[in-house]
Structures are given as structure tokens and as C-alpha cells.
C-alpha atoms as a PDB file:
ATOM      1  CA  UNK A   1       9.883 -24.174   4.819  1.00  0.00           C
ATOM      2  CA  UNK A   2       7.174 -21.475   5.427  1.00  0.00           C
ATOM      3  CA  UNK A   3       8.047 -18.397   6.935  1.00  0.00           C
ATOM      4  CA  UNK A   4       7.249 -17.822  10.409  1.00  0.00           C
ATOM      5  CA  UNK A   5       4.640 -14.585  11.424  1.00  0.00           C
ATOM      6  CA  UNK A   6       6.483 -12.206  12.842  1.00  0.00           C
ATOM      7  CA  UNK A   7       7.525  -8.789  12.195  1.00  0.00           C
ATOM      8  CA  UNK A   8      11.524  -9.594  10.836  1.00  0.00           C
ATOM      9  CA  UNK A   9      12.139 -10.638   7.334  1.00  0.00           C
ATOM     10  CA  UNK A  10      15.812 -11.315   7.006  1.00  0.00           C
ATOM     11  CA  UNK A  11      18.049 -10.277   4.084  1.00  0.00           C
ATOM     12  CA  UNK A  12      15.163  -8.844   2.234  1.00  0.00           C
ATOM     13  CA  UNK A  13      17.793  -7.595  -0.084  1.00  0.00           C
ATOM     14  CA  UNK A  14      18.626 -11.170  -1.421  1.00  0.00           C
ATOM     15  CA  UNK A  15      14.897 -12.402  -1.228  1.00  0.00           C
ATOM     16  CA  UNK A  16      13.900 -15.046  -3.497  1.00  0.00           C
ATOM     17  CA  UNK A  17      10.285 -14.164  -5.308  1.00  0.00           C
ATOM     18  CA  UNK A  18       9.053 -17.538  -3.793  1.00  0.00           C
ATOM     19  CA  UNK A  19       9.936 -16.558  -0.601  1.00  0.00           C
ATOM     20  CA  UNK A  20       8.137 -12.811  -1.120  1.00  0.00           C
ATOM     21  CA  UNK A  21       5.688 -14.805  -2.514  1.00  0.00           C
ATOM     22  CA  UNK A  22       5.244 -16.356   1.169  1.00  0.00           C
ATOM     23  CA  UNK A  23       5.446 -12.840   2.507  1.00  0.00           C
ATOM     24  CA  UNK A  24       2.982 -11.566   0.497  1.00  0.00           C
ATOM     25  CA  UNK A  25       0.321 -14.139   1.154  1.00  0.00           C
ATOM     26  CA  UNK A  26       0.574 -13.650   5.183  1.00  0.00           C
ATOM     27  CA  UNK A  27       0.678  -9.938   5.307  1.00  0.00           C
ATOM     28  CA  UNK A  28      -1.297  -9.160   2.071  1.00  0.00           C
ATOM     29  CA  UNK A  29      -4.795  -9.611   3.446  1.00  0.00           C
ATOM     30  CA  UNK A  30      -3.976  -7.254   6.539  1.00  0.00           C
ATOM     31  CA  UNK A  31      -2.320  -4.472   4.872  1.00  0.00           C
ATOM     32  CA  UNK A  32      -5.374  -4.649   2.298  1.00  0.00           C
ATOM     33  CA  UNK A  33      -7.803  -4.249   4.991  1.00  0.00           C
ATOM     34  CA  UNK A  34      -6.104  -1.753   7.200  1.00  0.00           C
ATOM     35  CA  UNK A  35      -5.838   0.314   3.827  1.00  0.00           C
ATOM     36  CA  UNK A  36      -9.395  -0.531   2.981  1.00  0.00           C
ATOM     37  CA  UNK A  37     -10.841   0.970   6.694  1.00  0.00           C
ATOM     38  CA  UNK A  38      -8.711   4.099   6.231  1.00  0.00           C
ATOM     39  CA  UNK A  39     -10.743   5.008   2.831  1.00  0.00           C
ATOM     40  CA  UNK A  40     -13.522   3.259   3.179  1.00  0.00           C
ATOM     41  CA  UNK A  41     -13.236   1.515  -0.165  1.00  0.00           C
ATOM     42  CA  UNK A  42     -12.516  -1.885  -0.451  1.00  0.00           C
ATOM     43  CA  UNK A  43     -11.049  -1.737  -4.374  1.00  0.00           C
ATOM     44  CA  UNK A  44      -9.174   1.565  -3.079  1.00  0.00           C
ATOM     45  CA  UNK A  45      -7.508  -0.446   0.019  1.00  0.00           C
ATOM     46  CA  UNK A  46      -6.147  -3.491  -2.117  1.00  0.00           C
ATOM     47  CA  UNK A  47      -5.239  -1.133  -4.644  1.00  0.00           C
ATOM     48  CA  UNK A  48      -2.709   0.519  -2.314  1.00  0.00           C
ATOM     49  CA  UNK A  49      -1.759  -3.292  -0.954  1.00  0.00           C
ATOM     50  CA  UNK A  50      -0.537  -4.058  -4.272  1.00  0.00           C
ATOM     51  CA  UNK A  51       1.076  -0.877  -4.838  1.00  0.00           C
ATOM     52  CA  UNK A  52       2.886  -1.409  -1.078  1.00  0.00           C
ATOM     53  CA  UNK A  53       4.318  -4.656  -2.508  1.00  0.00           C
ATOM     54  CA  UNK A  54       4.755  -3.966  -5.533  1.00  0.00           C
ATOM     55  CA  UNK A  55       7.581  -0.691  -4.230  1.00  0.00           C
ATOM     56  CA  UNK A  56       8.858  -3.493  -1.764  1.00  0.00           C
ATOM     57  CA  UNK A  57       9.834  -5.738  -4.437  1.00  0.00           C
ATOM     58  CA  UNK A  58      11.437  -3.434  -6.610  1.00  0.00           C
ATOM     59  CA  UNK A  59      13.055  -1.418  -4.490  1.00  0.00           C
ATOM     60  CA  UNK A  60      14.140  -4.806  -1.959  1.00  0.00           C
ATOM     61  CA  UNK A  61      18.057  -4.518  -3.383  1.00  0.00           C
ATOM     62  CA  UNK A  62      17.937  -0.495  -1.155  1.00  0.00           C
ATOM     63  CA  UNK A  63      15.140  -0.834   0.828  1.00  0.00           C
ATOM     64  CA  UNK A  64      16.626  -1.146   4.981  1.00  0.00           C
ATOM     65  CA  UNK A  65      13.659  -1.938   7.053  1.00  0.00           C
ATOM     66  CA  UNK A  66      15.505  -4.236   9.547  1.00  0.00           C
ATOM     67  CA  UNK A  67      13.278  -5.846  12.149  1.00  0.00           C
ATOM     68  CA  UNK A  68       9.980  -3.475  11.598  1.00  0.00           C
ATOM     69  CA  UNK A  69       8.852  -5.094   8.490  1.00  0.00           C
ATOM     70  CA  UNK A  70       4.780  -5.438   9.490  1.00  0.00           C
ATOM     71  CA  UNK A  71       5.520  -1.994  10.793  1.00  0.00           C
ATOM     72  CA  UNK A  72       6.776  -0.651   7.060  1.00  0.00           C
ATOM     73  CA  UNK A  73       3.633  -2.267   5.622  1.00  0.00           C
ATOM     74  CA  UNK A  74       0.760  -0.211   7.377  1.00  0.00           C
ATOM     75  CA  UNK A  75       3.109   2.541   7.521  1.00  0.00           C
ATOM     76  CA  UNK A  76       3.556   2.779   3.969  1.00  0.00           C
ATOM     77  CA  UNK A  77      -0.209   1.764   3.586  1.00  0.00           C
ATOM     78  CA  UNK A  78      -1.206   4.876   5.476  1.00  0.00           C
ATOM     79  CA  UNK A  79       0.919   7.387   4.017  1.00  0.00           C
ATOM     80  CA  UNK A  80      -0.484   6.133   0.368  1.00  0.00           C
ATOM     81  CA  UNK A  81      -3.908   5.662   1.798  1.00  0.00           C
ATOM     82  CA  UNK A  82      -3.646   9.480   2.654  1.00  0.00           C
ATOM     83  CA  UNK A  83      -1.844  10.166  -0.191  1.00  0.00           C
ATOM     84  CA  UNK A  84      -4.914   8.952  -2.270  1.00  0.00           C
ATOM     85  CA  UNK A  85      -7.566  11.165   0.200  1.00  0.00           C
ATOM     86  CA  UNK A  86      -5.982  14.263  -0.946  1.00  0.00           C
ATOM     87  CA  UNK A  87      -5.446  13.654  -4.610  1.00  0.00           C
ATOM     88  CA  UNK A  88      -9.751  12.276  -4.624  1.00  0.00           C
ATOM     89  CA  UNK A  89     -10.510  15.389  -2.806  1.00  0.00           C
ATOM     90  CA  UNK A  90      -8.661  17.723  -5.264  1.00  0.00           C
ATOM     91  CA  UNK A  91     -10.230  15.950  -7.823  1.00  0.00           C
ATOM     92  CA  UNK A  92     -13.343  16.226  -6.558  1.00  0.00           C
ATOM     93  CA  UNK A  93     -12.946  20.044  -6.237  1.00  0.00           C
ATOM     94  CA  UNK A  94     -11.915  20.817  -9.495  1.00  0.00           C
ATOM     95  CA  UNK A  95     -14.293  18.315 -11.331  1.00  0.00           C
ATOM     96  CA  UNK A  96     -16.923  20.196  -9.437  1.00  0.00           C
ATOM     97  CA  UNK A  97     -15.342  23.393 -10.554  1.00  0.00           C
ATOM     98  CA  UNK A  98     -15.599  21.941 -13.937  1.00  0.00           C
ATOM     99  CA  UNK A  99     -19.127  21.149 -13.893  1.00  0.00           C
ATOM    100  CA  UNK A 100     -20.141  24.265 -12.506  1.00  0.00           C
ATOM    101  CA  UNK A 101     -18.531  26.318 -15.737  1.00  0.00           C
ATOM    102  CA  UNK A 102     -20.397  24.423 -17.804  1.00  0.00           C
ATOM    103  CA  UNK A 103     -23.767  24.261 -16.253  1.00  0.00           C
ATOM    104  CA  UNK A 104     -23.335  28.282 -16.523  1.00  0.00           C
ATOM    105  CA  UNK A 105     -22.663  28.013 -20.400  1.00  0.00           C
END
């Protein structure tokens, strides 16, 4: 029996990984693209999809989301998908930082 679309999973503690497997494929596609719009890179976007999942899965036994499951997704989407902004931009300061001492040697 599919899972419904809605935003409560129940018992996502004792989930079976056929039945996240369900989860994943209805919500996978929109946390992807919300992710992907936020940094403007498609890769980036289902990058940070999997990595959503992939916490939600491991950490299902502790994890208590209750009835705001869709909710958790994009939430956790966005605070990765900003997460990743300001790790790319200090990256792209010191590589730049980088370049420019060697350029003067």
C-alpha cells in the first residue's frame, strides 16, 4: 500500500527501508529542487537532497518530527543549502587569497 502525500509520516522511528523508500521517491524530487533554486546549482541541490535523507535515515531511531515531516525536509534543505553558501564563499576567498600570493612570487 503506497503512502499517501501528506505532511505526517507515522512511527518514523520503526520505518521499514521499503517504506522510506516510498518516502523518498514522493518528496525527493521537491526537496532536490527547492535546494537546487536556493544555490542555483542543480548537482549542489540534489547533493543536499541526498544528504537530507541520508541524516533522516540514520538518525530515524531519535529523530521526533511528529506531523511536520515535508516541513523538516525544506527546513533541513535550507539550513544545509546555506550551510554550503558560506563554506563556497570562504573558499572562494581564501583560494583567491591563494592565488594572489602566488601570482606575486
Amino acid at each position: 500500500m503506497p503512502i499517501k502525500y501528506n505532511n505526517h509520516i507515522p512511527d518514523l522511528q520503526e520505518i521499514s527501508k521499503i517504506k522510506f523508500e516510498e518516502i523518498f521517491c514522493i518528496y525527493y524530487s521537491q526537496v532536490a529542487a527547492f535546494a537546487s533554486v536556493i544555490l542555483e546549482d542543480k548537482a549542489a541541490g540534489e547533493d543536499i537532497a541526498q544528504e537530507v535523507f541520508v541524516y533522516v535515515w540514520e538518525k530515524r531511531k531519535n529523530l521526533q518530527i511528529g506531523k511536520g515531516f515535508r516541513s523538516y525536509l525544506f527546513q533541513s534543505a535550507y539550513t544545509r543549502a546555506i550551510d554550503y553558501i558560506k563554506r563556497s564563499k570562504q573558499f572562494d576567498k581564501y583560494s583567491h587569497k591563494i592565488f594572489l600570493q602566488f601570482a606575486e612570487e
